[in-house]
C-alpha atoms as a PDB file:
ATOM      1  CA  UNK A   1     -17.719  10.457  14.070  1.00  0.00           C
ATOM      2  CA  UNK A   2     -18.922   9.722  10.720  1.00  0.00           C
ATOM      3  CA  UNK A   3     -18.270   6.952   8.486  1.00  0.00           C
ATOM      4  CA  UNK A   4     -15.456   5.404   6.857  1.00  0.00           C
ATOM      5  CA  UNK A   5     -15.783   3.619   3.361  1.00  0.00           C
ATOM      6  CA  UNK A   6     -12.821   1.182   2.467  1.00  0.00           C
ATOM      7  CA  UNK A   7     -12.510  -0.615  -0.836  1.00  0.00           C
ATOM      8  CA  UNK A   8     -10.058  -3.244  -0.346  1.00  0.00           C
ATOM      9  CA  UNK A   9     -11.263  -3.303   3.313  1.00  0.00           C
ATOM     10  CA  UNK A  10     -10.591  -6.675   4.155  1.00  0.00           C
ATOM     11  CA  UNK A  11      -6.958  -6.694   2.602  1.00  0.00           C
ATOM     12  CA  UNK A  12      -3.939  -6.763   5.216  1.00  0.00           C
ATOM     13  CA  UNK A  13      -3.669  -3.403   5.307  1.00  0.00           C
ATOM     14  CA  UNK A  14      -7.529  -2.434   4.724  1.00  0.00           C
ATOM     15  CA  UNK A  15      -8.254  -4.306   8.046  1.00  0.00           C
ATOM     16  CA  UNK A  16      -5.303  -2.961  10.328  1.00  0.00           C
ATOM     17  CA  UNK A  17      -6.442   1.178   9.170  1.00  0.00           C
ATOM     18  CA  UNK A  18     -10.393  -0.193   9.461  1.00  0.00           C
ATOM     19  CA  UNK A  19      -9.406  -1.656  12.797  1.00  0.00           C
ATOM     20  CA  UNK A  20      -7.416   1.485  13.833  1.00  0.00           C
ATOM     21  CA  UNK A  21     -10.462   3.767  12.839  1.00  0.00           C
ATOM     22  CA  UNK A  22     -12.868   1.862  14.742  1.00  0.00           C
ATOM     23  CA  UNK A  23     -11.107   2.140  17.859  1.00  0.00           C
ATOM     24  CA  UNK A  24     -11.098   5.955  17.365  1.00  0.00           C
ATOM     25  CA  UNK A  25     -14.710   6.070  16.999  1.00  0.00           C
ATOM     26  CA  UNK A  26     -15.307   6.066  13.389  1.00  0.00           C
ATOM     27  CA  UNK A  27     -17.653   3.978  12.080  1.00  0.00           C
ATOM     28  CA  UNK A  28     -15.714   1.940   9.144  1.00  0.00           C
ATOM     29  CA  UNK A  29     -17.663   0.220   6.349  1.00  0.00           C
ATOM     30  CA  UNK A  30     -16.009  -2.008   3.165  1.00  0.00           C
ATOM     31  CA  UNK A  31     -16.869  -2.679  -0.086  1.00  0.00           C
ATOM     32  CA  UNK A  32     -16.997  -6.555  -1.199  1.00  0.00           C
ATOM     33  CA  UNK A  33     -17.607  -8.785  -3.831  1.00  0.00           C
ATOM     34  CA  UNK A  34     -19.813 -11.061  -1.082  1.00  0.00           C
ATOM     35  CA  UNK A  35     -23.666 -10.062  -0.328  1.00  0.00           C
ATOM     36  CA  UNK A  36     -24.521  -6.538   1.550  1.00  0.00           C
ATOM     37  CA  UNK A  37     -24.918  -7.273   5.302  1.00  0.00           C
ATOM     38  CA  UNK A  38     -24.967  -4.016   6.924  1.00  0.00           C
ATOM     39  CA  UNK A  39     -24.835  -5.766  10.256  1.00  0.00           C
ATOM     40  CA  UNK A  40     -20.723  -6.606   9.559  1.00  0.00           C
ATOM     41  CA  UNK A  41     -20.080  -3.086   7.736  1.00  0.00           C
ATOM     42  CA  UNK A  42     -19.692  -5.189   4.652  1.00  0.00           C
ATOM     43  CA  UNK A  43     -21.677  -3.608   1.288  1.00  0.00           C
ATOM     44  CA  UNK A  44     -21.812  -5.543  -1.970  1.00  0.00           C
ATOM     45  CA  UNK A  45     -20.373  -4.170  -5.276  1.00  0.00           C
ATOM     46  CA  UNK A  46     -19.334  -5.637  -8.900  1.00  0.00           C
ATOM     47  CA  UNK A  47     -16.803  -4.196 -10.529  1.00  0.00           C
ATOM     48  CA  UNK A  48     -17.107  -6.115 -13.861  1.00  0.00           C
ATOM     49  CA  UNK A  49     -21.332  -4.850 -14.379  1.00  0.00           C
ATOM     50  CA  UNK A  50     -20.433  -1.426 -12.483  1.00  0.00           C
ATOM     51  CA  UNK A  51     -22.696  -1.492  -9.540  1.00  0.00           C
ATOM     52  CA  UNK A  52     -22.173  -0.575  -5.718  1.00  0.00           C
ATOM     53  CA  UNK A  53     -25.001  -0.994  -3.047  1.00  0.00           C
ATOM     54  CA  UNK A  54     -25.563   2.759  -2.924  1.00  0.00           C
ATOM     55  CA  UNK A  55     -26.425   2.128   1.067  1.00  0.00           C
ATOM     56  CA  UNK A  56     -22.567   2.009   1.769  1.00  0.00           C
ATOM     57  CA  UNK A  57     -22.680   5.892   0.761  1.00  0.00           C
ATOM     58  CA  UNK A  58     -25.122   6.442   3.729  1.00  0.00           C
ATOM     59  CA  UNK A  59     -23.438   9.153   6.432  1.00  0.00           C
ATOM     60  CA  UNK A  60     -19.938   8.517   4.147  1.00  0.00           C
ATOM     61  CA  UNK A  61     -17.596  11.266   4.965  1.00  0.00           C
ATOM     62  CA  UNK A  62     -14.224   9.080   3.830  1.00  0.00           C
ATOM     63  CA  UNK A  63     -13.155   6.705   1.479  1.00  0.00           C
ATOM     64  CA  UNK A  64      -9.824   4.842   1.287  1.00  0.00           C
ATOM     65  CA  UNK A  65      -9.186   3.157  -1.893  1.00  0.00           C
ATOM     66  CA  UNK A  66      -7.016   0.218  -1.410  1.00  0.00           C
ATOM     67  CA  UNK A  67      -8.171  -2.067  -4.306  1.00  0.00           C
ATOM     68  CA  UNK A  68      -5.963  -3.799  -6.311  1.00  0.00           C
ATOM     69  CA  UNK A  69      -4.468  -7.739  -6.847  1.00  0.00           C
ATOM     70  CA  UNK A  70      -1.440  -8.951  -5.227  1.00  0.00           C
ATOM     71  CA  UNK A  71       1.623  -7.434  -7.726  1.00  0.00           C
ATOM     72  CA  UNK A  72       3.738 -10.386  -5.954  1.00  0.00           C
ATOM     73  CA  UNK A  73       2.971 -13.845  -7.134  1.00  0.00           C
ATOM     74  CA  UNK A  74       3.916 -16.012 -10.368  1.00  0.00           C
ATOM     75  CA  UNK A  75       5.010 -14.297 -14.135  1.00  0.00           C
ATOM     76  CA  UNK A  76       2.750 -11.389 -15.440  1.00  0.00           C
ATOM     77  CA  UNK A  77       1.667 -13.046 -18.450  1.00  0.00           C
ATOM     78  CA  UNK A  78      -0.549 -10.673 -20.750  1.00  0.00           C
ATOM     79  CA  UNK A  79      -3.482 -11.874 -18.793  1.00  0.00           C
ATOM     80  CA  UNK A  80      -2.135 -11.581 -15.304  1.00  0.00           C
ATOM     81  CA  UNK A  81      -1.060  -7.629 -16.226  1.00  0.00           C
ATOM     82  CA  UNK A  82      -5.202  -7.156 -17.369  1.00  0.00           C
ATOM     83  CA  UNK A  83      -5.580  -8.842 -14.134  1.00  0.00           C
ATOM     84  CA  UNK A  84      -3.561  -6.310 -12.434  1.00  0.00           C
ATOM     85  CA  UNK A  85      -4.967  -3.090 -14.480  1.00  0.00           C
ATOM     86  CA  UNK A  86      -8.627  -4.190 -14.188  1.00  0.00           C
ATOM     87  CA  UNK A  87      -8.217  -4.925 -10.431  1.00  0.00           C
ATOM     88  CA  UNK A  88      -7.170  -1.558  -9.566  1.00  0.00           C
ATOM     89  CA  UNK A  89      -7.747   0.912 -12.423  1.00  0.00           C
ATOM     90  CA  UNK A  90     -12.122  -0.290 -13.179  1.00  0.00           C
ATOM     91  CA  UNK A  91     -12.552  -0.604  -9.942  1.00  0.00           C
ATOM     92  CA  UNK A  92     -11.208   3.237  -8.956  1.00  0.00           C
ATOM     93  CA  UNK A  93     -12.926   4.693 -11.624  1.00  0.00           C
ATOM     94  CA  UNK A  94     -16.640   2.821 -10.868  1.00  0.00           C
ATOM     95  CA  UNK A  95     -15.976   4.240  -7.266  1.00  0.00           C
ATOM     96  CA  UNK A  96     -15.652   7.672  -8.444  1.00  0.00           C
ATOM     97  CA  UNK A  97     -17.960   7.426 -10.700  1.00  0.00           C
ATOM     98  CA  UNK A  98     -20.381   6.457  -8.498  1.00  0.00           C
ATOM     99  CA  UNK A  99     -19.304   8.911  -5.958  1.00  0.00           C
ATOM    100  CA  UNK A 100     -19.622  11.636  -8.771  1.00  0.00           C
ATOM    101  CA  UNK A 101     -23.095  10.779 -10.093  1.00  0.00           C
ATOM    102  CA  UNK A 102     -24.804  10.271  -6.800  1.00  0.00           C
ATOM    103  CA  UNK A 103     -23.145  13.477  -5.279  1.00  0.00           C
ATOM    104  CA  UNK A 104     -21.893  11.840  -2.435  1.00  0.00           C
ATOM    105  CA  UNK A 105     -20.767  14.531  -0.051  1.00  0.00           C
ATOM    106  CA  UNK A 106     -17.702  12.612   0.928  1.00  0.00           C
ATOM    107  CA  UNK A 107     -15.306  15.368   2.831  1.00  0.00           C
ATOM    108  CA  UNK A 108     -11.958  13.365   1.177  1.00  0.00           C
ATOM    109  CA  UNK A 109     -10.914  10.408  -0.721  1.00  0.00           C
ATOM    110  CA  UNK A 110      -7.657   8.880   0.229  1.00  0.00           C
ATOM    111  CA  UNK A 111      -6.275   7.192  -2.711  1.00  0.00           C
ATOM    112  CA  UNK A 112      -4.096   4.436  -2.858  1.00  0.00           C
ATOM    113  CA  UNK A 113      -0.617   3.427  -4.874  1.00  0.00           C
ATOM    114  CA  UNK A 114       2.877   2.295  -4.242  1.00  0.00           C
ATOM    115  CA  UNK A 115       6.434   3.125  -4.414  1.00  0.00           C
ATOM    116  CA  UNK A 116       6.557   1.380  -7.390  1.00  0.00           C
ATOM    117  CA  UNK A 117       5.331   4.678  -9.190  1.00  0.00           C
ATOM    118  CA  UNK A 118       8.741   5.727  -8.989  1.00  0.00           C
ATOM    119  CA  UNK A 119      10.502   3.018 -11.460  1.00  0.00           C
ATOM    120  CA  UNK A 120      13.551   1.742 -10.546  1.00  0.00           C
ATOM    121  CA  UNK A 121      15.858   4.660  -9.382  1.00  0.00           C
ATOM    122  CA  UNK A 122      19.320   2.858  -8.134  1.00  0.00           C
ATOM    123  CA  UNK A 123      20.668   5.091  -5.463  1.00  0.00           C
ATOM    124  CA  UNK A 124      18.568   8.246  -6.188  1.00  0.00           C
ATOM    125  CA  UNK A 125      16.817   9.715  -3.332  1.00  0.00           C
ATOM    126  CA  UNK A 126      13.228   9.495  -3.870  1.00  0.00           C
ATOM    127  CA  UNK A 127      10.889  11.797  -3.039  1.00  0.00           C
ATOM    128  CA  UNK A 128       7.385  13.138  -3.531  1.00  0.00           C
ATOM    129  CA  UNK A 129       8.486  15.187  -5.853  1.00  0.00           C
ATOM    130  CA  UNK A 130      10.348  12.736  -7.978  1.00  0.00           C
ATOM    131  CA  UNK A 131       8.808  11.634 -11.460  1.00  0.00           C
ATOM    132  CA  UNK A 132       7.273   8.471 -12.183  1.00  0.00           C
ATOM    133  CA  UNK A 133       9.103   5.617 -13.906  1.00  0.00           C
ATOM    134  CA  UNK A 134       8.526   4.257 -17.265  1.00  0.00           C
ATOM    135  CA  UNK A 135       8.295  -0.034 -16.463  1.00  0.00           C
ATOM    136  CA  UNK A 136       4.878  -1.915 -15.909  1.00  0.00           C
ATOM    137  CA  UNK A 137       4.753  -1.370 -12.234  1.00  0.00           C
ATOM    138  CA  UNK A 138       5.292   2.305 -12.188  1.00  0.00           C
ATOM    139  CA  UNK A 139       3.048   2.587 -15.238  1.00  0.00           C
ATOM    140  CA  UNK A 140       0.443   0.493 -13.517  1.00  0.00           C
ATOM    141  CA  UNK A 141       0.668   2.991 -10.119  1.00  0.00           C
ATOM    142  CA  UNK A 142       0.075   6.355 -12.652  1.00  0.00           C
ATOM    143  CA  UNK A 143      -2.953   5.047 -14.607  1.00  0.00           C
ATOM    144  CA  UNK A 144      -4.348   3.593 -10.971  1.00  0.00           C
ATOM    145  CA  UNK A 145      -4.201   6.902  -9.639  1.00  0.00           C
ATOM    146  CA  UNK A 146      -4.916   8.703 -12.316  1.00  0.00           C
ATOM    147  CA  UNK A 147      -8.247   6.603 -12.481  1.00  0.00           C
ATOM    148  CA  UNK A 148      -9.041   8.900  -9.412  1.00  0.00           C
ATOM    149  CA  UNK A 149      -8.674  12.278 -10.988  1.00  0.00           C
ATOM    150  CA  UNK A 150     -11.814  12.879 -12.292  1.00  0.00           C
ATOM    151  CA  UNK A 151     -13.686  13.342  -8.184  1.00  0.00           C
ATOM    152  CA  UNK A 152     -15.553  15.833  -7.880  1.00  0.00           C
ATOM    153  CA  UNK A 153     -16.382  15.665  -4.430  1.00  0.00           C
ATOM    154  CA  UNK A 154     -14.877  16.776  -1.276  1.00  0.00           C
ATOM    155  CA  UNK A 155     -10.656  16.722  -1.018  1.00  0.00           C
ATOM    156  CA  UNK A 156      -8.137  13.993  -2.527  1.00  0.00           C
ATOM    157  CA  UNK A 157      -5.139  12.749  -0.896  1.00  0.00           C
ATOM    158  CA  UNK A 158      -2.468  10.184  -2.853  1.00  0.00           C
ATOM    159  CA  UNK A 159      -0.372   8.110  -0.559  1.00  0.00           C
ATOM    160  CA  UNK A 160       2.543   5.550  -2.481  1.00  0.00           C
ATOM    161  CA  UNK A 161       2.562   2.877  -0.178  1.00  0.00           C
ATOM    162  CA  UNK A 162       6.061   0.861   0.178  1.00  0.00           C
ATOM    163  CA  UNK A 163       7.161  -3.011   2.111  1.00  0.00           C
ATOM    164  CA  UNK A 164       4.127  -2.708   4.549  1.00  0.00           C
ATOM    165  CA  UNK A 165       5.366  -3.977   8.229  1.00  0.00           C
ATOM    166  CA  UNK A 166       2.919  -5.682  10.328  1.00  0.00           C
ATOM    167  CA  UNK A 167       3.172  -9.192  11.762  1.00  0.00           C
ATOM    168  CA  UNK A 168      -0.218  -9.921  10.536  1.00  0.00           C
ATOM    169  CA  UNK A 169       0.874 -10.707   6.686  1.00  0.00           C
ATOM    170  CA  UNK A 170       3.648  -9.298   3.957  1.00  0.00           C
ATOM    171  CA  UNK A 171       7.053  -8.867   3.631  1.00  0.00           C
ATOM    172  CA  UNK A 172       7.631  -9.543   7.631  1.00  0.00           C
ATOM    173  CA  UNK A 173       5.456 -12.368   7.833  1.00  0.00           C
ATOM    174  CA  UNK A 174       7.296 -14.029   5.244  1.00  0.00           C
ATOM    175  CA  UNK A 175      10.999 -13.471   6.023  1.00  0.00           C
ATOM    176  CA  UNK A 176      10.289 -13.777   9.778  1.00  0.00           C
ATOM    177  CA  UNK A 177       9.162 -17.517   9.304  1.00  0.00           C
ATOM    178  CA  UNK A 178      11.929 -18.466   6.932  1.00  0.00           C
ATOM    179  CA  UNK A 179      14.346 -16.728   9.518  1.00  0.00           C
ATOM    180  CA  UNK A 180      13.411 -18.603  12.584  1.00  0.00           C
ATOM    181  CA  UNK A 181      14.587 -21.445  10.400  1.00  0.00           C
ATOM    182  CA  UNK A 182      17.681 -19.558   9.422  1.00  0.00           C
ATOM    183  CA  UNK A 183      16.742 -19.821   5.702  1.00  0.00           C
ATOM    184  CA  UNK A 184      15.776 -16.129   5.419  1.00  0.00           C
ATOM    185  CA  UNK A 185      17.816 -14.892   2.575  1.00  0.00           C
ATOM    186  CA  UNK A 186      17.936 -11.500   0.174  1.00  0.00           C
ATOM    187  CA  UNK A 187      18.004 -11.090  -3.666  1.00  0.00           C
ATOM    188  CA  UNK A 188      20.314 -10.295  -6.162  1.00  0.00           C
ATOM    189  CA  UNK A 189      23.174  -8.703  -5.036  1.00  0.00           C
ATOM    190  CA  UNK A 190      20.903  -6.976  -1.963  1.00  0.00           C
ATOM    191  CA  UNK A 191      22.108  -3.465  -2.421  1.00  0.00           C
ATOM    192  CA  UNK A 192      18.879  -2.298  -4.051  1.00  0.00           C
ATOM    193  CA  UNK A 193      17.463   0.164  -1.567  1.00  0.00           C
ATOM    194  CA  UNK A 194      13.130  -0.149  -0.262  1.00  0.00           C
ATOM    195  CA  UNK A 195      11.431   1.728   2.416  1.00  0.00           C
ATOM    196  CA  UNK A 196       8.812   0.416   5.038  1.00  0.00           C
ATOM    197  CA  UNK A 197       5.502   1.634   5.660  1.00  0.00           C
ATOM    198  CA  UNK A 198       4.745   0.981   9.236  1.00  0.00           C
ATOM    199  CA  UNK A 199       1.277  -0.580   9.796  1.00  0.00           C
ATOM    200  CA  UNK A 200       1.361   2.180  13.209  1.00  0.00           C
ATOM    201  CA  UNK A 201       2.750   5.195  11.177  1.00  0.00           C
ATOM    202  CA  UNK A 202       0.067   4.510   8.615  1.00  0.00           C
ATOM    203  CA  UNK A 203      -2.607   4.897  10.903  1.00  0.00           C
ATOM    204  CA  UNK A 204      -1.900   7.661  12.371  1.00  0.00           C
ATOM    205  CA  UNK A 205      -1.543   9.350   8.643  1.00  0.00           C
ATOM    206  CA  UNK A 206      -4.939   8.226   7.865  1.00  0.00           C
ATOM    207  CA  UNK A 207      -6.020   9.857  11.232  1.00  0.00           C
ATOM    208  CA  UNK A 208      -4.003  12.957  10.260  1.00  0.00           C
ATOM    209  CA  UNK A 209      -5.379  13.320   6.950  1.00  0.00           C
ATOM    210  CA  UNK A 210      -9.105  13.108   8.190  1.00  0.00           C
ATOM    211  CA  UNK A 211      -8.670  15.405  11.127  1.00  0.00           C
ATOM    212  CA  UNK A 212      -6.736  18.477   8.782  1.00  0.00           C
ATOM    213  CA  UNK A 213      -3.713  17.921  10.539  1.00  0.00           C
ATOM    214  CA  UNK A 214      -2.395  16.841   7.296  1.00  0.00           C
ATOM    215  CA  UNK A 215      -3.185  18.977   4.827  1.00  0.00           C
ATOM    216  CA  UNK A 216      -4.562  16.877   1.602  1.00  0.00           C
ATOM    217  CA  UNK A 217      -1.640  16.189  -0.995  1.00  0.00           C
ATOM    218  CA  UNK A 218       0.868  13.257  -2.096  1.00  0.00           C
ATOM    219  CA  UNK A 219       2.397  11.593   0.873  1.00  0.00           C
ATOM    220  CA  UNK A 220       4.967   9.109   0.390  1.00  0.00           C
ATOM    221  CA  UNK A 221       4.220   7.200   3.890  1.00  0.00           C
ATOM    222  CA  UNK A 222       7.487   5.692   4.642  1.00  0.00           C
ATOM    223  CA  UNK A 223       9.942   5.528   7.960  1.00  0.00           C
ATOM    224  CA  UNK A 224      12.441   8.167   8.653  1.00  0.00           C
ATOM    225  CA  UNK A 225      15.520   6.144   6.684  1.00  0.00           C
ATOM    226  CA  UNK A 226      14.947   4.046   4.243  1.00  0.00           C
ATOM    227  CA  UNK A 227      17.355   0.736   3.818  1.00  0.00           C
ATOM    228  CA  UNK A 228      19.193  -2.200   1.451  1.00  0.00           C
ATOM    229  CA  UNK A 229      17.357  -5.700   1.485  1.00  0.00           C
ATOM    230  CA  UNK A 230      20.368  -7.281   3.155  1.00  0.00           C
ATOM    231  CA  UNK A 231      19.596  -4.741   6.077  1.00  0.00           C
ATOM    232  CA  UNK A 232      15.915  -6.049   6.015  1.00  0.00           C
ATOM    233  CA  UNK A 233      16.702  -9.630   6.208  1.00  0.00           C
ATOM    234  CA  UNK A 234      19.648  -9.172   8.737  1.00  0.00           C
ATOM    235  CA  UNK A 235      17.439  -7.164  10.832  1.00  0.00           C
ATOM    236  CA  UNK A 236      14.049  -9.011  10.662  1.00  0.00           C
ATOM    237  CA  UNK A 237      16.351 -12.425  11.205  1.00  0.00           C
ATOM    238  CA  UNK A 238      17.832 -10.195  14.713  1.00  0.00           C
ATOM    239  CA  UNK A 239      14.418  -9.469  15.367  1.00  0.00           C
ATOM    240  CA  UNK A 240      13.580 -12.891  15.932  1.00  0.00           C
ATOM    241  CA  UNK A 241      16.807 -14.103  17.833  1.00  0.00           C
ATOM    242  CA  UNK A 242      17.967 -15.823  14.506  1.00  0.00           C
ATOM    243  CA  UNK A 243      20.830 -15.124  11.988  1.00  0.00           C
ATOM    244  CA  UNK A 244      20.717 -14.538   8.342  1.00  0.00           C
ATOM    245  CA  UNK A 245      23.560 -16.502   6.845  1.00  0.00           C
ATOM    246  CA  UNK A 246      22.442 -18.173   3.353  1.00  0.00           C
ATOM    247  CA  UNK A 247      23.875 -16.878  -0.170  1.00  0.00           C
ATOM    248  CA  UNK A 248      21.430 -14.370  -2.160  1.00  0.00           C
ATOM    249  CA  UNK A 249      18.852 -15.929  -3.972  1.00  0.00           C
ATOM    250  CA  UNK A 250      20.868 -14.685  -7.672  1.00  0.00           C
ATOM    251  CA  UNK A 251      19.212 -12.222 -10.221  1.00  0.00           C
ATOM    252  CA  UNK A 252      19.367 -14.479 -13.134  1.00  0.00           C
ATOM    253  CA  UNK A 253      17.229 -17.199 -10.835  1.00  0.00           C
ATOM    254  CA  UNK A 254      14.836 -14.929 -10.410  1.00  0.00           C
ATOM    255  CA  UNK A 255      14.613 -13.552 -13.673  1.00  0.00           C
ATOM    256  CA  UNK A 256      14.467 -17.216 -15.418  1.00  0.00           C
ATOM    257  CA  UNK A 257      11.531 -18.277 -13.171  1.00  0.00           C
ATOM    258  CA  UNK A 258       9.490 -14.569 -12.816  1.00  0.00           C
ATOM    259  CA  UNK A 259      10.431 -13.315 -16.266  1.00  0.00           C
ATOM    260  CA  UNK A 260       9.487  -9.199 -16.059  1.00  0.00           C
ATOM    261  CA  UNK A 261       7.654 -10.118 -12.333  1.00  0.00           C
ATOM    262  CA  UNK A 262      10.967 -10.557 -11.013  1.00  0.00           C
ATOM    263  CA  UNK A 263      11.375  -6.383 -11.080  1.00  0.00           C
ATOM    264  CA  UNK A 264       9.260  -6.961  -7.562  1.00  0.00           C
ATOM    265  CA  UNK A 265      12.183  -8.068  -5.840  1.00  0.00           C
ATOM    266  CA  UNK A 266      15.120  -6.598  -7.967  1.00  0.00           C
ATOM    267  CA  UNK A 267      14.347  -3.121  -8.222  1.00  0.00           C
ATOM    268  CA  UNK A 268      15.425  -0.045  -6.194  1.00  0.00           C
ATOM    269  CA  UNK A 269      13.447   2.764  -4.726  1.00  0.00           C
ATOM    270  CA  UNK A 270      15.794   4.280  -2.077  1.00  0.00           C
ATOM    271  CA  UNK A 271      12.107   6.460  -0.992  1.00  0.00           C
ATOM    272  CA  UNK A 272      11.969   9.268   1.474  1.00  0.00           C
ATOM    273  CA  UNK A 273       9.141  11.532   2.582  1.00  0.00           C
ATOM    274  CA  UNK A 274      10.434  15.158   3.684  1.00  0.00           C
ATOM    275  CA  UNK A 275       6.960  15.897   4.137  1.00  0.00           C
ATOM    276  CA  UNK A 276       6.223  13.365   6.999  1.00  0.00           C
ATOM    277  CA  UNK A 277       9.268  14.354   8.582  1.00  0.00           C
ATOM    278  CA  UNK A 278       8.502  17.866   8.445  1.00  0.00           C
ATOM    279  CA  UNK A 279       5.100  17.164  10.218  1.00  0.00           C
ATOM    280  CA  UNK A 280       6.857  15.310  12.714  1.00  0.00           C
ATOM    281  CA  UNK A 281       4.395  11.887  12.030  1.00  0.00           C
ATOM    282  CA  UNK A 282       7.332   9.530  12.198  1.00  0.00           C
ATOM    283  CA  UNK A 283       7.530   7.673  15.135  1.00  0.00           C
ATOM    284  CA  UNK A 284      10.188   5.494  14.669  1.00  0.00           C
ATOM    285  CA  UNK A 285      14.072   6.515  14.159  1.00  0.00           C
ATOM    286  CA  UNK A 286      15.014   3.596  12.209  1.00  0.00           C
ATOM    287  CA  UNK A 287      14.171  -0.061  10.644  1.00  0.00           C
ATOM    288  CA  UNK A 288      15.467  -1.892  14.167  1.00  0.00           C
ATOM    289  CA  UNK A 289      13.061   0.500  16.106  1.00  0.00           C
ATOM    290  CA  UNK A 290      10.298  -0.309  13.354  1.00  0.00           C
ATOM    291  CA  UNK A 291      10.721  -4.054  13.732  1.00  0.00           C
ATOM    292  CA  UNK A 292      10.544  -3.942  17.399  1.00  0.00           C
ATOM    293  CA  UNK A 293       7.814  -2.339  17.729  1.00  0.00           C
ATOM    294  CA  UNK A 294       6.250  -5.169  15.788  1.00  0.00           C
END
């Protein structure tokens, strides 16, 4: 097996695929802001003077670009959206870039976004065909892959990430704390529809995509159905042999104290995959079977 190259590597979800990889033989290597010390995998780079340790190109037959600061957290003032732009849109073109001008024989690029590309649909079926939205978020997710466009090397695969599930950190980490204390609770009205991506169903795409059983393209890599944010709560609180009883967190709360941030809990991407199902990757039927597999 050859190597793997992650940027965002030691993310939640950078670790779990690096993790996965290594236990299929690959040899998985990250890029970080600390000094190079090959004996971890770890490989220093800058984004803000444009350099990467070239050594982290060595025997480099995949990337995944995962790079990018936390959407979820306080107001996005005008320097928190720079923040946001900068973190994901530099930092994707210095990795091309560098991939370009070096010739890096890299046999694909995996590059990362979110569902937010889509905008906030309501009760529209999503899918990979559906176009972009016109708000920050979705804006953010076009430039961010976009940034990408320009490789020149080897094949380029696009996969819009949704409410990652793992037990390690995110959305279930969260909500399954709050609902063994039984103050797990939903926004807004909680009819505004989300899909998972399953930390195991998101391996094994990465897997598929390097071994060509996946052919290269846009993947939306989401369960089978996706689901309303009451489900989610109810069903993480079941999960955990509690109950989800408290009131909705209102809209106008959240909009008062997260301004325009508050779209990161409010808005609606009902997001489906007929590709995946197709291939037959999913491996779960449902968000119960999801969670328990957890």
């Amino acid at each position: 097996m050859k190597d793997v190259l992650i940027a965002g590597g030691s993310g939640l979800i950078g670790t779990e695929v690096g993790n996965f990889l290594k236990t299929k033989g690959y040899g998985v290597k990250i890029l970080s802001r600390k000094p190079t010390d090959k004996s971890k995998g770890i490989y220093h780079w800058d984004i803000a003077s444009g350099k990467i340790d070239l050594e982290a190109f060595v025997d480099t037959a995949y990337v995944i670009n995962l790079t990018g600061s936390s959407i979820i957290g306080g107001r996005w003032t005008t320097k928190r959206k720079k923040e946001l732009r900068d973190s994901r849109i530099l930092s994707t073109k210095l990795l091309v870039d560098q991939i370009n001008e070096n010739e890096v024989p890299i046999q694909h690029f995996i590059q990362g976004s979110a569902m937010g590309y889509y905008g906030d649909s309501g009760d529209a079926i999503i899918t990979e065909e559906s176009p972009s939205g016109i708000d920050f978020m979705a804006q953010l997710c076009v430039d961010w892959e976009q940034a990408s466009d320009h490789l020149e090397q080897g094949e380029k695969s696009t996969l819009r990430i949704a409410l990652y599930l793992s037990k390690a950190g995110g959305v279930y980490a969260t909500l399954s704390k709050l609902a063994r204390y039984y103050v797990a609770s939903a926004f807004g009205n909680g009819t505004m529809w989300a899909a998972y991506t399953h930390q195991n169903e998101f391996a094994l795409i990465i897997e598929g995509i390097f071994t060509n059983t996946l052919p290269a393209g846009v993947y939306n890599p989401v369960g089978r159905e996706p689901f309303q944010m009451n489900t989610l709560v109810s069903k993480i609180a079941q999960n955990e042999g509690a109950m989800a009883f408290l009131p909705n967190v209102p809209s106008f709360i959240l909009k008062l104290v997260l301004g325009e941030a508050s779209a990161t809990l409010l808005n609606s991407y009902r997001v489906t995959s007929p590709k995946l199902s197709r291939l037959g990757i999913h491996k779960y039927n449902n968000l119960k079977q999801a969670l328990k597999a957890l």
